[in-house]
Protein backbone atom coordinates (compact mmCIF):
# COMPACT_ATOMS: atom_id res chain seq x y z
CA UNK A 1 0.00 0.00 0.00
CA UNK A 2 0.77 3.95 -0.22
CA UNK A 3 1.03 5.98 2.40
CA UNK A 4 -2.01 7.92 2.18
CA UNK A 5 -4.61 5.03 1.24
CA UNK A 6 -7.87 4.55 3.05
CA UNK A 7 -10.51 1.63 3.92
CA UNK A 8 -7.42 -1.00 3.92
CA UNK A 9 -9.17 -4.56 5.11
CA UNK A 10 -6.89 -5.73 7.68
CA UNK A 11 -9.11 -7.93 9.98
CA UNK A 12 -11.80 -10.28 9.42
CA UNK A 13 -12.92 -12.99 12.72
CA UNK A 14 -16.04 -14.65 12.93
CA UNK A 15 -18.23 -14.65 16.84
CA UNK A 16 -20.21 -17.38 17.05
CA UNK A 17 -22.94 -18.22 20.15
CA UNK A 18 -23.41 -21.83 20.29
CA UNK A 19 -25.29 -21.78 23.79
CA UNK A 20 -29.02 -20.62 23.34
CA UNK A 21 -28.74 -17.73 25.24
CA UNK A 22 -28.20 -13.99 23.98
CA UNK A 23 -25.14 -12.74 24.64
CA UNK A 24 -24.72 -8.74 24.92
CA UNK A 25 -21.11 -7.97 23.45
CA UNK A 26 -19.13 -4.54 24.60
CA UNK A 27 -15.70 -4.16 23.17
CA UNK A 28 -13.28 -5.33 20.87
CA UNK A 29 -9.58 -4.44 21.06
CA UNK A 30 -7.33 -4.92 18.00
CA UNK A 31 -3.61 -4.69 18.44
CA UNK A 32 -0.92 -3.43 15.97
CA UNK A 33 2.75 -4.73 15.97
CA UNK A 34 5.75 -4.04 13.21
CA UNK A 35 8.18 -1.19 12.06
CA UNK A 36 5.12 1.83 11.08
CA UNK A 37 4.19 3.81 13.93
CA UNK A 38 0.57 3.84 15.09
CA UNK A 39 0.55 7.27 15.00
CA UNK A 40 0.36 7.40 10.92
CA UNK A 41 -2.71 5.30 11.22
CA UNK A 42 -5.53 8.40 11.03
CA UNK A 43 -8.40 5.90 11.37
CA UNK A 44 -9.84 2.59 12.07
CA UNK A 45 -13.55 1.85 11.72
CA UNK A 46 -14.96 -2.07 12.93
CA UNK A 47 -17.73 -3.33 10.99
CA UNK A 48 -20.33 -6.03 11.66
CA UNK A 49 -22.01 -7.92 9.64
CA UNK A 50 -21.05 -5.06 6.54
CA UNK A 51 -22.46 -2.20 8.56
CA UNK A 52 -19.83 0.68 10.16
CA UNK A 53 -20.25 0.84 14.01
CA UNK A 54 -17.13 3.03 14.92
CA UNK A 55 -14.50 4.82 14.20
CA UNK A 56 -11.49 5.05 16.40
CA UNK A 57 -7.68 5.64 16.38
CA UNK A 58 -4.90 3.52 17.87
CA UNK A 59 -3.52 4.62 21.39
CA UNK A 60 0.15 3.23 21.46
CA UNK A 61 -0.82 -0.04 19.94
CA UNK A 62 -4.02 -0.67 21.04
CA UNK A 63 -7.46 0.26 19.53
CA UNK A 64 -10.20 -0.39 21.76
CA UNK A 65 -13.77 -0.14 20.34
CA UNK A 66 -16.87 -0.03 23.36
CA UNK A 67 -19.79 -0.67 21.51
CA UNK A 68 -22.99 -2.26 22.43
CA UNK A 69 -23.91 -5.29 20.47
CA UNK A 70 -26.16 -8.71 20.42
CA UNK A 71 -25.56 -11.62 19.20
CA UNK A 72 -28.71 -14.38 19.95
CA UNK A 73 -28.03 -17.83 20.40
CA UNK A 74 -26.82 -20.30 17.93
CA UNK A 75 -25.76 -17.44 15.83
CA UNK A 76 -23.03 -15.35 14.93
CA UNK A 77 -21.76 -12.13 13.48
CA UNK A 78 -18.37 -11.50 11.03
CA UNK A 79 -16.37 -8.37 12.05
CA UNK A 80 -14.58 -6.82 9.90
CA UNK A 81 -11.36 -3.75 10.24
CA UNK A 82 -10.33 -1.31 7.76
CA UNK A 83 -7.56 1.43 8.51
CA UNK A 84 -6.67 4.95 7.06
CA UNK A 85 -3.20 5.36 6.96
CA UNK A 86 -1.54 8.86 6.90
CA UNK A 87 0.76 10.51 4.47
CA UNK A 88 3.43 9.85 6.52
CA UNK A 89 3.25 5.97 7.14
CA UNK A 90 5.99 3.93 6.42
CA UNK A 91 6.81 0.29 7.66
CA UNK A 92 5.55 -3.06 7.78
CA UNK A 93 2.06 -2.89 10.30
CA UNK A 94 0.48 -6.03 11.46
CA UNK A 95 -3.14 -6.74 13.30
CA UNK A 96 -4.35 -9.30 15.76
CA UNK A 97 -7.50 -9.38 17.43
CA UNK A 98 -6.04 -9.76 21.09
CA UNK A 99 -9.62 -8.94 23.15
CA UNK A 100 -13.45 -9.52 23.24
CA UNK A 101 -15.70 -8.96 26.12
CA UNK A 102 -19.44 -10.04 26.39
CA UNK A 103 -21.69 -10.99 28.67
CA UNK A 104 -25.41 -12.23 30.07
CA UNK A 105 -25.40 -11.88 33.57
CA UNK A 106 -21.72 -13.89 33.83
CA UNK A 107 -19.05 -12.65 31.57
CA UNK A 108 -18.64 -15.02 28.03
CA UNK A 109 -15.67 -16.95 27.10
CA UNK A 110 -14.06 -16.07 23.72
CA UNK A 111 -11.68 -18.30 22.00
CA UNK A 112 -8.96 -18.55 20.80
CA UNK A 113 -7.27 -15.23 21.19
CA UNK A 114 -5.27 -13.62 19.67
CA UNK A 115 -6.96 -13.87 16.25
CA UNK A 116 -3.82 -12.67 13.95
CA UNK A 117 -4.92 -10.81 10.63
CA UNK A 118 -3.03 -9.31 7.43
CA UNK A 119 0.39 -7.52 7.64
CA UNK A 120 0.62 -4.49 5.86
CA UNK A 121 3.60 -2.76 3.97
CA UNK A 122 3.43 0.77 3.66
CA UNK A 123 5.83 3.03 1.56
CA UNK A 124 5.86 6.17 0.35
CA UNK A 125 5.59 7.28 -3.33
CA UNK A 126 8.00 7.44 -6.01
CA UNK A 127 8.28 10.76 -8.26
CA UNK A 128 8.96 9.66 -11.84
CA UNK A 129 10.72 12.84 -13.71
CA UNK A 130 10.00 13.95 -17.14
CA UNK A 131 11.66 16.08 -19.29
CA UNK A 132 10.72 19.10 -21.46
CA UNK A 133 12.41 20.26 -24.06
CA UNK A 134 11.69 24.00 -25.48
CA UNK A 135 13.50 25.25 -28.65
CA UNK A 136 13.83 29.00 -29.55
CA UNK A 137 15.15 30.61 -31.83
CA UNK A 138 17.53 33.62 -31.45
CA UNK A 139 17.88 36.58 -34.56
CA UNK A 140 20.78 38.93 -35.14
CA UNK A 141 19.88 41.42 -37.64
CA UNK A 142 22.50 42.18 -39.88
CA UNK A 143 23.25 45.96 -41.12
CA UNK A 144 23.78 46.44 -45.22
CA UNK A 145 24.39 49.64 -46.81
CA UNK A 146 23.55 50.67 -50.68
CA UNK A 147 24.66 53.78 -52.78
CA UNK A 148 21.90 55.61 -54.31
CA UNK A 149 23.10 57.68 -57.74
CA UNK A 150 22.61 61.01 -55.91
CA UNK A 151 24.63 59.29 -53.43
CA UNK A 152 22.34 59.39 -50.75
CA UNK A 153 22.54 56.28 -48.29
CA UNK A 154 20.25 54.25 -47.22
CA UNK A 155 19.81 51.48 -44.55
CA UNK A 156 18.13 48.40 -45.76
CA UNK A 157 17.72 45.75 -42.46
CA UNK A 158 18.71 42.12 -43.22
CA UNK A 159 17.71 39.63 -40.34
CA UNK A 160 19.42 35.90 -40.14
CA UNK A 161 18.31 33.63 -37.51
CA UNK A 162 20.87 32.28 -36.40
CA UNK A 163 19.34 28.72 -33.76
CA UNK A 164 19.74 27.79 -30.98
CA UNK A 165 21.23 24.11 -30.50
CA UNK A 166 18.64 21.41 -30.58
CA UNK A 167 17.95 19.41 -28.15
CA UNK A 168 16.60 15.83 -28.91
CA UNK A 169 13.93 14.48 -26.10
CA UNK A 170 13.66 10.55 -26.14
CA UNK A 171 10.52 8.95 -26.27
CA UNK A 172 9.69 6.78 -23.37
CA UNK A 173 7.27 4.10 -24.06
CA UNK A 174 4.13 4.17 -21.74
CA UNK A 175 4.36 2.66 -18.56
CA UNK A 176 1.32 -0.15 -17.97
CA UNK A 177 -0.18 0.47 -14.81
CA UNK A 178 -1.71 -1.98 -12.41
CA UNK A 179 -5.46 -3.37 -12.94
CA UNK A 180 -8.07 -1.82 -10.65
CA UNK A 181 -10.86 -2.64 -9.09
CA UNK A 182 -14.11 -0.45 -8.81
CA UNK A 183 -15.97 0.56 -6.78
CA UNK A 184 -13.95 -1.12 -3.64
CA UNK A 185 -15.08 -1.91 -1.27
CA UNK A 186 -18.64 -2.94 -3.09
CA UNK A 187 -22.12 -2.31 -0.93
CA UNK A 188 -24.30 -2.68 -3.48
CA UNK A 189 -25.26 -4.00 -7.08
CA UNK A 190 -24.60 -7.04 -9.32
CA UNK A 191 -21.44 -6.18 -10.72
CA UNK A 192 -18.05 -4.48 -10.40
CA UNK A 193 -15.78 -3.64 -12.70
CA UNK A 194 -12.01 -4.09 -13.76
CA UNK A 195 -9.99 -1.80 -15.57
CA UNK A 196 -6.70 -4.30 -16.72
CA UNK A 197 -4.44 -1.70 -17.75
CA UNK A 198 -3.49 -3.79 -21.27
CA UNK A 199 -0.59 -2.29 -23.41
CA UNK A 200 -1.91 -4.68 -26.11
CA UNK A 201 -4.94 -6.56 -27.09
CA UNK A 202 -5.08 -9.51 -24.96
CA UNK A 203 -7.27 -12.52 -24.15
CA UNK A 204 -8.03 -11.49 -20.39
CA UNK A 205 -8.38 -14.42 -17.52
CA UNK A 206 -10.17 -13.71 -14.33
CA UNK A 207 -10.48 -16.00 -11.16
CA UNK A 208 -12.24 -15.12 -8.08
CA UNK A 209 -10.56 -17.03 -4.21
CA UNK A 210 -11.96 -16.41 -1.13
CA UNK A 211 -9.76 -15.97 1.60
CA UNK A 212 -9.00 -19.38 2.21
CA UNK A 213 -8.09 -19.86 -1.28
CA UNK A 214 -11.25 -21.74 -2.77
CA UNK A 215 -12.16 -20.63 -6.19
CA UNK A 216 -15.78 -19.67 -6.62
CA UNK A 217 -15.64 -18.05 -9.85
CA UNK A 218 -13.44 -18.08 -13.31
CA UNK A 219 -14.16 -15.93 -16.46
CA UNK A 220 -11.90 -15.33 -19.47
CA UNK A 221 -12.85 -12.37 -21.81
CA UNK A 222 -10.84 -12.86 -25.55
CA UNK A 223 -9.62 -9.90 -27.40
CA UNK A 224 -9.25 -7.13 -25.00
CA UNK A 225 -8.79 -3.83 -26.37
CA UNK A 226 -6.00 -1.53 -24.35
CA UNK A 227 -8.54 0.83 -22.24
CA UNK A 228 -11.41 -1.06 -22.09
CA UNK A 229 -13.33 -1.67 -18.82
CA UNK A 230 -14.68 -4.59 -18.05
CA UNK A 231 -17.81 -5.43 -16.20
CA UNK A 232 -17.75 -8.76 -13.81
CA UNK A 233 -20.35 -9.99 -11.92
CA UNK A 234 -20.66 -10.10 -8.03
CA UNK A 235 -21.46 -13.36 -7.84
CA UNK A 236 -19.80 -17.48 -8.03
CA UNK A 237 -19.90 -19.58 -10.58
CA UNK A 238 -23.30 -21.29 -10.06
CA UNK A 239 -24.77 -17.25 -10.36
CA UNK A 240 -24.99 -16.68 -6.55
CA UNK A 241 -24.27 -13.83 -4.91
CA UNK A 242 -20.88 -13.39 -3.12
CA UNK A 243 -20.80 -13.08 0.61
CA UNK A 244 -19.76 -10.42 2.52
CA UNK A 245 -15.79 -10.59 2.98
CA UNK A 246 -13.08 -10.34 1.16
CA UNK A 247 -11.80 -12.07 -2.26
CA UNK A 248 -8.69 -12.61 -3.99
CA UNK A 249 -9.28 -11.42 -7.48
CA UNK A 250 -6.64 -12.69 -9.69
CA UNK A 251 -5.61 -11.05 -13.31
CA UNK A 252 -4.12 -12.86 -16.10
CA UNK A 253 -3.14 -11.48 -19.50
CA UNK A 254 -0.25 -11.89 -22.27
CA UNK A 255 1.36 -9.27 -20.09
CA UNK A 256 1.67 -11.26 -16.84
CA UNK A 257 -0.71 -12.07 -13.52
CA UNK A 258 -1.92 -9.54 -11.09
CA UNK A 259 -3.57 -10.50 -7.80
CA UNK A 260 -6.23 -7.87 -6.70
CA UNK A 261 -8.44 -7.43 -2.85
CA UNK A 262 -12.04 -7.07 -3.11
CA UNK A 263 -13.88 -6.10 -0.04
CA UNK A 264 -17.62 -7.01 -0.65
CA UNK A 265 -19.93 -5.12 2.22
CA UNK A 266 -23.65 -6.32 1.89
């Protein structure tokens, strides 16, 4: 990631209630460890089930969310964490689950903890310089004199141009820039879509993986035109609609493989 990019997915853990009671929950902590500093993280909502509950910001490495939530029995409720990290971040950042606390009368037992989640490397931009070249010309006007038969003189003006050198500016060839996802994180809809960033026409292979690496979806589009944006569909292979979560979206053309995150909030 950049410094500067929001609505990372860092965290997903799953509660579930297997007793038949209702359990009230009222905080989660989350924990980050690694080189970046806390600090540079300017945000870090929890979801459940999809919905935002709350926003807060790390203090040292701890992020502590109080919230009040239920979760009935025989059920249970995903939780996801995205983060905002500041123009300044730099390092590698990673994010366990280290805390849960719940209750219905007698406190509730959560297990196992910690719950570790994605590590993050952070770095800062690179400036890519380009060079302009501007040519002008210079004149020097040139003084010639002619004798008229009454000898009277005259001044007749004679301008050369006289160049400048030339400089010669070499053509780069464009850069092809990573495919992107869009919107993303998804809410709502059928579909999302895929710009692959082709230098060339290209037969273009897509393959959806859930987190634990189980396919659920493969598509191949032939012939893709440089610029075009493709529409996929937010759902598996047998046409049904993808879960909330996220998905390992993986890109590959004549040009190589790119694996892309898809956060899908329903």
């Amino acid at each position: 990631q950049l410094s500067g990019a929001s609505n990372v997915l860092v965290q997903q853990v799953v509660l579930t209630n297997p007793s038949n009671s209702t359990i009230n929950l009222t905080s989660i902590t989350l924990q980050v460890t690694g080189t970046g500093n806390p600090n540079n993280i300017t945000g870090v909502t929890l979801w459940g089930n999809a919905t935002a509950i709350t926003t807060t910001i790390f203090s040292g490495i701890n992020a502590v969310y109080n919230f009040s939530g239920s979760l009935p029995g025989s059920s249970s409720v995903t939780y996801t964490f995205t983060v905002n990290f500041g123009t300044n971040a730099v390092g590698n950042y990673s994010f366990n689950v280290t805390g849960v606390s719940g209750g219905n009368g007698q406190a509730a037992q959560f297990s196992p903890l910690p719950v570790a989640g994605a590590t993050v490397t952070v770095a800062q931009p690179t400036a890519t310089p380009t060079l302009t070249a501007t040519l002008t010309p210079s004149a020097t006007p040139t003084f010639t004199f002619t004798a008229s038969a009454t000898s009277t003189w005259t001044a007749a003006f004679t301008a050369s141009f006289t160049p400048s050198p030339t400089r010669t500016a070499t053509t780069v060839p464009p850069v092809v820039g990573t495919p992107v996802l869009f919107p993303n994180p998804v809410s709502g809809g059928n579909s999302f879509q895929l710009n692959s960033a082709l230098a060339a026409t290209s037969d273009v292979h897509i393959t959806y993986f859930t987190v634990t690496f189980r396919k659920v979806n493969d598509l191949t589009f032939p012939d893709v035109t440089p610029g075009k944006v493709l529409t996929l569909p937010l759902t598996d292979k047998k046409g049904m609609d993808l879960a909330s979560g996220l998905y390992y979206i993986v890109v590959q053309t004549q040009q190589g493989r790119s694996i892309l995150k898809l956060l899908v909030l329903r």
